[in-house]
N, C-alpha and C. Protein backbone atom coordinates (compact mmCIF):
# COMPACT_ATOMS: atom_id res chain seq x y z
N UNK A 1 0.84 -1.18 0.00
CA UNK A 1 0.00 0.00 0.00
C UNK A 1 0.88 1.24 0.00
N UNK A 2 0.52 2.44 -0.94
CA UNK A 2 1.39 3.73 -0.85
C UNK A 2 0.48 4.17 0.43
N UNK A 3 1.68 5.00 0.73
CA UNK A 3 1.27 5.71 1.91
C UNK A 3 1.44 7.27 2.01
N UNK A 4 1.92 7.42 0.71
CA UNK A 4 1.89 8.98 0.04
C UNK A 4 0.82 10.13 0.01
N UNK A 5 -0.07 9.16 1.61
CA UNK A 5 -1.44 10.50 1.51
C UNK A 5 -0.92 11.90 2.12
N UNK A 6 -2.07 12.62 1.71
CA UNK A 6 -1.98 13.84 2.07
C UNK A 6 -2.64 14.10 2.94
N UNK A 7 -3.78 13.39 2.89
CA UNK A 7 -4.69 13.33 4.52
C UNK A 7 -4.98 12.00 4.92
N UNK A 8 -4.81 11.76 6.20
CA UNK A 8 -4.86 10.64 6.59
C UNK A 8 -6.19 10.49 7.84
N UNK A 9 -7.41 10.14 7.78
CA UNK A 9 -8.86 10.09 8.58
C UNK A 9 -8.15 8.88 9.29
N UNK A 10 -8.90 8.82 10.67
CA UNK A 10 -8.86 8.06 11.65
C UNK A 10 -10.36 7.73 12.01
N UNK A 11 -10.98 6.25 11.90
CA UNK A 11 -12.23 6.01 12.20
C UNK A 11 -12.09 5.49 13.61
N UNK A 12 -12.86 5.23 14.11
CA UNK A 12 -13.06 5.08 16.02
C UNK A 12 -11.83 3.86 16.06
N UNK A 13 -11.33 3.10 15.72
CA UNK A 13 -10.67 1.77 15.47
C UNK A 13 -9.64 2.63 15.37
N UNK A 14 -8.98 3.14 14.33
CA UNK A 14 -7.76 3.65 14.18
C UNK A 14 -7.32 4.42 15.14
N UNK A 15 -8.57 5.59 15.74
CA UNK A 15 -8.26 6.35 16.57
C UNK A 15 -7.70 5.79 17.90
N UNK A 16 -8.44 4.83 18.26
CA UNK A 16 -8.36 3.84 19.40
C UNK A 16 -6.94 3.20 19.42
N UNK A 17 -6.64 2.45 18.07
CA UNK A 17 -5.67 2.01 18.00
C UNK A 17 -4.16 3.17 18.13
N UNK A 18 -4.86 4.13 17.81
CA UNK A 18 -3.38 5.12 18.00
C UNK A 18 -3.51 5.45 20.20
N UNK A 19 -4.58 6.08 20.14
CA UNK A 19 -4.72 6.02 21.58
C UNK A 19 -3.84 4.45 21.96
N UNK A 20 -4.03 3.34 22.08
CA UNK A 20 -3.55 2.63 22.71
C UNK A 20 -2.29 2.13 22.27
N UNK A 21 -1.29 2.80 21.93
CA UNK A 21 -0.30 2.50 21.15
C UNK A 21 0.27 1.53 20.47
N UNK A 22 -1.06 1.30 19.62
CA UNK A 22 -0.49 -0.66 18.74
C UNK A 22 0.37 0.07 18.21
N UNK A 23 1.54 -0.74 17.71
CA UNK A 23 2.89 -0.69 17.36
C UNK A 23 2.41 -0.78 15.96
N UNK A 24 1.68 -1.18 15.24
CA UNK A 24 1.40 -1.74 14.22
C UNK A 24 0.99 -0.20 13.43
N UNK A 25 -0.30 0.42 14.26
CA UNK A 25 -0.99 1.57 13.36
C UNK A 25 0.25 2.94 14.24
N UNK A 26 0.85 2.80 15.41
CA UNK A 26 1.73 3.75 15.36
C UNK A 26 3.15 4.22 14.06
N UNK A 27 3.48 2.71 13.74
CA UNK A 27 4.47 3.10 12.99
C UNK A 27 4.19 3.09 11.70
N UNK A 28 2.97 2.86 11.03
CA UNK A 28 2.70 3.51 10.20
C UNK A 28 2.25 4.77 10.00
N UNK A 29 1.75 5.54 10.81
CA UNK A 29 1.35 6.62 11.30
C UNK A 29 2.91 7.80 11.74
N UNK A 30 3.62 7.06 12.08
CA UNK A 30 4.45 8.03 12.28
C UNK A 30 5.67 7.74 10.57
N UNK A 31 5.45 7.24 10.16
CA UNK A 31 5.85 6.91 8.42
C UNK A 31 5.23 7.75 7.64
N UNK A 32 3.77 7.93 8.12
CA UNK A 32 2.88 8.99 7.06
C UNK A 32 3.00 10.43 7.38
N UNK A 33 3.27 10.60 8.60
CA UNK A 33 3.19 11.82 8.98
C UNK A 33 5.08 12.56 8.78
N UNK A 34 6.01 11.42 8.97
CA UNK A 34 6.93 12.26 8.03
C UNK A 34 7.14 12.62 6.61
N UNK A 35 5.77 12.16 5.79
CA UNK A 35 5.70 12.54 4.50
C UNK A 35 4.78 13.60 4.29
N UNK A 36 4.69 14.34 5.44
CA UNK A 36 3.64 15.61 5.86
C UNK A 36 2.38 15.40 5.91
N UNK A 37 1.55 14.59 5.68
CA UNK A 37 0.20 14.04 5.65
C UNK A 37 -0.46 15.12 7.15
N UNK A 38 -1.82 14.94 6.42
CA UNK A 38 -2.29 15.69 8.05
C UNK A 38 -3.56 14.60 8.39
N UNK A 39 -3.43 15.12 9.70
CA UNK A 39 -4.10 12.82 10.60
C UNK A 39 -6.07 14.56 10.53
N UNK A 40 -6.69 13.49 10.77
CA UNK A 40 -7.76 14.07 10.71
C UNK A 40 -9.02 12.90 11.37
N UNK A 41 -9.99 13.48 12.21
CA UNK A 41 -10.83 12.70 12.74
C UNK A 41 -12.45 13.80 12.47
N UNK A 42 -13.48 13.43 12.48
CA UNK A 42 -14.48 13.52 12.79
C UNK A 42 -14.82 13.65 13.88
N UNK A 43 -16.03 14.78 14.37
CA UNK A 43 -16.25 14.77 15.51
C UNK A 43 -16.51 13.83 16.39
N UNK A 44 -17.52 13.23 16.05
CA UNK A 44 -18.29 11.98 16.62
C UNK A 44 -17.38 11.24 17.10
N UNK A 45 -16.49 11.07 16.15
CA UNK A 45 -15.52 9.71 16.22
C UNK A 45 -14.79 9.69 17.82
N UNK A 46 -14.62 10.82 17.92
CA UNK A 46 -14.21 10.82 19.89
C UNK A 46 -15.37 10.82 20.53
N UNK A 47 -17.11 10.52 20.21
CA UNK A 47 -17.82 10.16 21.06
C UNK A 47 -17.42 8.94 21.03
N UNK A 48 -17.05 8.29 19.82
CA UNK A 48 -17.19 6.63 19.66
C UNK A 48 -16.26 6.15 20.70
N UNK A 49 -14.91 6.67 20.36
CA UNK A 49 -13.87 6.21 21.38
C UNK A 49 -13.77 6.24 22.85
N UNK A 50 -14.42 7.70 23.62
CA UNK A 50 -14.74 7.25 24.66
C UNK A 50 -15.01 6.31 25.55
N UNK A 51 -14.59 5.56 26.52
CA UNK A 51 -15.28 4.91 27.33
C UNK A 51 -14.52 4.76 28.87
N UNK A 52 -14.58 3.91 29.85
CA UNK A 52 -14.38 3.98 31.12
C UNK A 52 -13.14 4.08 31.26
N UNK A 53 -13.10 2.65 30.61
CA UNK A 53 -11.18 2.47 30.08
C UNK A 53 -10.04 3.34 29.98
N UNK A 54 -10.46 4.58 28.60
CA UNK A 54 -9.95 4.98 27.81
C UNK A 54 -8.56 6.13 28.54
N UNK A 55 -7.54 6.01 28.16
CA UNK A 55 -6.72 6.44 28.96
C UNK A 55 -6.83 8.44 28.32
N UNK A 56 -7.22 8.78 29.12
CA UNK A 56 -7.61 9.97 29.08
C UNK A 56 -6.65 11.29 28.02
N UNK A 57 -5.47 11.05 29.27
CA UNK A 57 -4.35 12.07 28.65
C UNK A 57 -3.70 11.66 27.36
N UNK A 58 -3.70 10.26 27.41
CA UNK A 58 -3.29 9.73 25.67
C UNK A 58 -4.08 10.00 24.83
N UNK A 59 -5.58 9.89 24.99
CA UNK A 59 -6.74 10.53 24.44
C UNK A 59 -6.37 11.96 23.68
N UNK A 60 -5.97 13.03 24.93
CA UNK A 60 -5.70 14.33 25.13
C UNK A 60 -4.93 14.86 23.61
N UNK A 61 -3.80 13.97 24.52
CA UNK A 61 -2.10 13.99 23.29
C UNK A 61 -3.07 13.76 22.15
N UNK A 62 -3.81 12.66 21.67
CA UNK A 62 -4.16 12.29 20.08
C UNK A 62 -4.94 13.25 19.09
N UNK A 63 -5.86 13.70 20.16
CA UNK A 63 -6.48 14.82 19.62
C UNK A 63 -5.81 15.93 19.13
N UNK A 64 -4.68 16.12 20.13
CA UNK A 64 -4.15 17.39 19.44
C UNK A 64 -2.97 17.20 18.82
N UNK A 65 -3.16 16.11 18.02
CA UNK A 65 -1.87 16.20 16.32
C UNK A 65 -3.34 16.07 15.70
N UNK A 66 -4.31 16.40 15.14
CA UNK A 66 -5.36 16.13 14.48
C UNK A 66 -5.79 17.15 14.20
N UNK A 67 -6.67 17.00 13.12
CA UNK A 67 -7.70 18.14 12.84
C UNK A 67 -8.87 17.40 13.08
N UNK A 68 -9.76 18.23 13.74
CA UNK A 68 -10.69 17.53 14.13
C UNK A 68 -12.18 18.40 13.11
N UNK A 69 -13.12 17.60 12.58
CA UNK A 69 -13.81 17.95 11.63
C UNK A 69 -14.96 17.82 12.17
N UNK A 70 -16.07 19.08 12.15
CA UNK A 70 -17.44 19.10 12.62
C UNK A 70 -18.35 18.57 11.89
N UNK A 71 -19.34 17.93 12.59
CA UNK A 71 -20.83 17.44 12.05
C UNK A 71 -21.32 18.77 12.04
N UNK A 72 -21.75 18.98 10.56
CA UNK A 72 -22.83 20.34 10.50
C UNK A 72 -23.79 19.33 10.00
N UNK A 73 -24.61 20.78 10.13
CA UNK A 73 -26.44 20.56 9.49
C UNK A 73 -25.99 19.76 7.98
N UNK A 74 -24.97 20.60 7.22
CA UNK A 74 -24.51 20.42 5.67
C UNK A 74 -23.71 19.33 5.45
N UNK A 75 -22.99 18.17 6.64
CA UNK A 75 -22.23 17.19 6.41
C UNK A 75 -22.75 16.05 6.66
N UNK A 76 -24.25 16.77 7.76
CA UNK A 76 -25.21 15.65 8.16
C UNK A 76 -25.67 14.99 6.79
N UNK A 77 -26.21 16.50 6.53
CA UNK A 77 -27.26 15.83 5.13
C UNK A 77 -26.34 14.95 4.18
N UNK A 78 -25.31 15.79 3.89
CA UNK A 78 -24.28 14.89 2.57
C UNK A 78 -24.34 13.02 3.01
N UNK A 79 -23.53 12.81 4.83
CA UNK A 79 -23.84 11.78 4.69
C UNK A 79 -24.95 10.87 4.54
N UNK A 80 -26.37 11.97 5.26
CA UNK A 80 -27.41 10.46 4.57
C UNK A 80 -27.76 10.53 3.34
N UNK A 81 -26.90 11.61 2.60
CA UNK A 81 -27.30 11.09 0.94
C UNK A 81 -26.37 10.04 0.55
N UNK A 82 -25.38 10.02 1.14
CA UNK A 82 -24.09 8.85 0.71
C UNK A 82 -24.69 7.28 1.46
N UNK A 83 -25.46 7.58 2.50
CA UNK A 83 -25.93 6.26 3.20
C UNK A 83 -27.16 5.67 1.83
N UNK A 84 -28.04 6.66 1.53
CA UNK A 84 -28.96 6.49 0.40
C UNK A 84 -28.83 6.08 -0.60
N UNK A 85 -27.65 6.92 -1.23
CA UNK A 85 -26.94 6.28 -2.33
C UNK A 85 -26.51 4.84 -2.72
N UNK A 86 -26.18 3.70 -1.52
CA UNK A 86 -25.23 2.62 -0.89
C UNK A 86 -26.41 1.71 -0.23
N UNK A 87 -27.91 1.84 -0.24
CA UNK A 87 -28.67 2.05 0.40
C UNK A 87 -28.61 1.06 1.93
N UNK A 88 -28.09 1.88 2.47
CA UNK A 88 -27.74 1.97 3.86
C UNK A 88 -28.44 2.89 4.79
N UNK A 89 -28.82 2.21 6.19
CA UNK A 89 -29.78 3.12 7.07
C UNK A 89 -29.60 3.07 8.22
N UNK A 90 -29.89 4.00 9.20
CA UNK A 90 -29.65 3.52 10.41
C UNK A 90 -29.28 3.86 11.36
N UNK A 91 -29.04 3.21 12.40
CA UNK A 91 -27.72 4.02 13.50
C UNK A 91 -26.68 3.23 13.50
N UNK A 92 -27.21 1.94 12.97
CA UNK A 92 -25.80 1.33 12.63
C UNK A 92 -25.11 1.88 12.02
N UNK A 93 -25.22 2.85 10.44
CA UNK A 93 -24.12 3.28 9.78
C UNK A 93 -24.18 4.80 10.07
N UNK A 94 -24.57 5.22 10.84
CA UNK A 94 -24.84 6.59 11.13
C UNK A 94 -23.47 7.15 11.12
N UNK A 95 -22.21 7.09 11.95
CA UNK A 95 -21.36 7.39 12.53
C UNK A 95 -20.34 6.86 11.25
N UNK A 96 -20.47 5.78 10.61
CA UNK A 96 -19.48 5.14 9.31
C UNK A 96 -19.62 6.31 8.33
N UNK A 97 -21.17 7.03 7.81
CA UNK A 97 -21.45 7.41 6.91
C UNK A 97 -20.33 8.92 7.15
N UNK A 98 -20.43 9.68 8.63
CA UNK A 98 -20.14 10.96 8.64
C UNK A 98 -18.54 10.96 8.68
N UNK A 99 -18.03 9.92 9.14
CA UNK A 99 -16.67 9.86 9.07
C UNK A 99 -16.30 9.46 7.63
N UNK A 100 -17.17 8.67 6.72
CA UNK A 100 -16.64 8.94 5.24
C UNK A 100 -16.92 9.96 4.30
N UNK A 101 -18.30 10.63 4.71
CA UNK A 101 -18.19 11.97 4.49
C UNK A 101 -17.10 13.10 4.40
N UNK A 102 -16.50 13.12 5.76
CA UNK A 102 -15.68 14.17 5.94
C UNK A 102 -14.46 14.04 5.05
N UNK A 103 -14.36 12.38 5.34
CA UNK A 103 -12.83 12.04 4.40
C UNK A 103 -13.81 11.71 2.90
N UNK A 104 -13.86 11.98 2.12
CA UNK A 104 -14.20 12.48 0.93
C UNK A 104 -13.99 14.14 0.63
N UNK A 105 -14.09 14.94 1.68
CA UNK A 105 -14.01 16.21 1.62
C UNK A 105 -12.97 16.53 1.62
N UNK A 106 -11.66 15.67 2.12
CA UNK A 106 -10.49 16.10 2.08
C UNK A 106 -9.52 16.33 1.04
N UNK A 107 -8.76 17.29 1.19
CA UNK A 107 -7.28 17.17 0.25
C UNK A 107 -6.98 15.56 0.13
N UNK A 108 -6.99 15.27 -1.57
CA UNK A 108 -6.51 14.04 -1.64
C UNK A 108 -4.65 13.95 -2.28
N UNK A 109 -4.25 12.57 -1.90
CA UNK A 109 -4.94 11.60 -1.88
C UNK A 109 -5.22 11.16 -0.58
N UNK A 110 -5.87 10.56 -0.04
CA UNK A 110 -6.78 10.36 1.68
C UNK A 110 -6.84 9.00 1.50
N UNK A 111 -6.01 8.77 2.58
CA UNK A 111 -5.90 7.44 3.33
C UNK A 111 -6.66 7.33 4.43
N UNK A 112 -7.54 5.96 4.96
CA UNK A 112 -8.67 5.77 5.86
C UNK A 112 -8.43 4.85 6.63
N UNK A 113 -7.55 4.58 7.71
CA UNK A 113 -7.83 3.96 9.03
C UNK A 113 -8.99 3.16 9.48
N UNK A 114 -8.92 1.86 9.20
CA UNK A 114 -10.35 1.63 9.70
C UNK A 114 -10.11 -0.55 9.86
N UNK A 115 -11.48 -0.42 10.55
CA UNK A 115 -11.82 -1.80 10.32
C UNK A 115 -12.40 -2.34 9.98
N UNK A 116 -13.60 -1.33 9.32
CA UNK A 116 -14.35 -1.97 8.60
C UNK A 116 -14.31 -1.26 6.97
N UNK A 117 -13.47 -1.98 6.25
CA UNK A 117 -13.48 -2.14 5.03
C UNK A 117 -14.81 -2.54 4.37
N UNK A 118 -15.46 -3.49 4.67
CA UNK A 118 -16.43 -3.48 3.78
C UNK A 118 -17.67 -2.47 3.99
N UNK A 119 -18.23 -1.76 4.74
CA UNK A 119 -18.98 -0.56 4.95
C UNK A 119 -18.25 1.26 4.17
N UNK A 120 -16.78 0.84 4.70
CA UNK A 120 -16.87 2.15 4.86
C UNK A 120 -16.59 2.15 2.85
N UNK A 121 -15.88 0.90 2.20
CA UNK A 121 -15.56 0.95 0.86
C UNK A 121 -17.03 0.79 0.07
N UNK A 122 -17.74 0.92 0.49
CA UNK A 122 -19.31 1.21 0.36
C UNK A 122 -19.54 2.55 0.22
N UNK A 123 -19.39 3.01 0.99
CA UNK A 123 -19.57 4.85 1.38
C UNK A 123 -18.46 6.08 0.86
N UNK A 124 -17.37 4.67 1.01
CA UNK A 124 -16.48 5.98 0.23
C UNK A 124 -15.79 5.91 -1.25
N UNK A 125 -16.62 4.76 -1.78
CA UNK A 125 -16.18 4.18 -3.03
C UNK A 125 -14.47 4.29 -3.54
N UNK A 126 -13.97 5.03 -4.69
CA UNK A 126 -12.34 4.88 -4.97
C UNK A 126 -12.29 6.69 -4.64
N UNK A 127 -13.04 7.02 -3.77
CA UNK A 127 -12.47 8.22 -3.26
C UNK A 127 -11.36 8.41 -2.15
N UNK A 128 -10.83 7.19 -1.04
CA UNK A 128 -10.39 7.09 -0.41
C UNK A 128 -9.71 5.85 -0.43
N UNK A 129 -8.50 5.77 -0.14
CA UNK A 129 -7.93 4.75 -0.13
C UNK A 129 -7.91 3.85 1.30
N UNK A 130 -8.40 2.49 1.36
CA UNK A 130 -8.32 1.90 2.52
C UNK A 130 -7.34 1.27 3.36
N UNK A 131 -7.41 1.53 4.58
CA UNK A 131 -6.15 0.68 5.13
C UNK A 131 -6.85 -0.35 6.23
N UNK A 132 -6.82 -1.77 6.00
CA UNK A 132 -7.24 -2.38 7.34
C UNK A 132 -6.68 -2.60 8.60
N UNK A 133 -7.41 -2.13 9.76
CA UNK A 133 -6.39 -2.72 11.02
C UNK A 133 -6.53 -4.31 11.43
């Protein structure tokens, strides 16, 4: 896989996985980011990650190498036209749809963090390039 993105999205999995320092999505991550790439998350996506567990201040640190991207009224709608499109519904893909939203919006080429390949390569068709964890 090139890793020559220019933006690199983090879905709740990736994000998680950088929060908890797998060796695996860190050192690729720190490979992309010396090729200047910029790491980027969705809002939501730190509701997703949250939980009791979650080590807070590593949390802290992750957020801030990121750009973090808002759910508007205007990114809402885009994604349930992309859920429509794929015809997908739900609350199951609720949170898949807005995080492939945003990374479609990005400076390409955009690399996508994730684990679910088969949803999100649904939603984000050959606009984004996938990476599985």
């Amino acid at each position: 896989m090139r890793l020559d993105a220019k933006t690199v999205v983090l879905d709740s999995e990736g994000l998680s996985a950088w929060i908890n320092q797998d060796r695996k999505v860190s050192a690729v991550l720190r490979q992309i980011n010396k090729r200047g790439a910029e790491f980027v998350v969705c809002a939501n996506t730190i509701v997703e990650v949250v939980h009791a567990g979650v080590n807070v201040p590593r949390l802290n640190w992750a957020l801030s190498q990121v750009r973090i991207e808002p759910v508007t009224a205007r990114s809402a709608k885009a994604a349930a036209r992309l859920l429509q499109h794929v015809g997908l519904h739900g609350h199951k893909y609720a949170i898949d749809a807005t995080v492939a939203e945003a990374a479609l919006r990005q400076p390409g080429p955009v690399i996508m963090l994730t684990s679910d390949i088969d949803d999100m390569s649904r939603l984000c068709g050959k606009g984004v390039q996938l990476m599985a964890l």
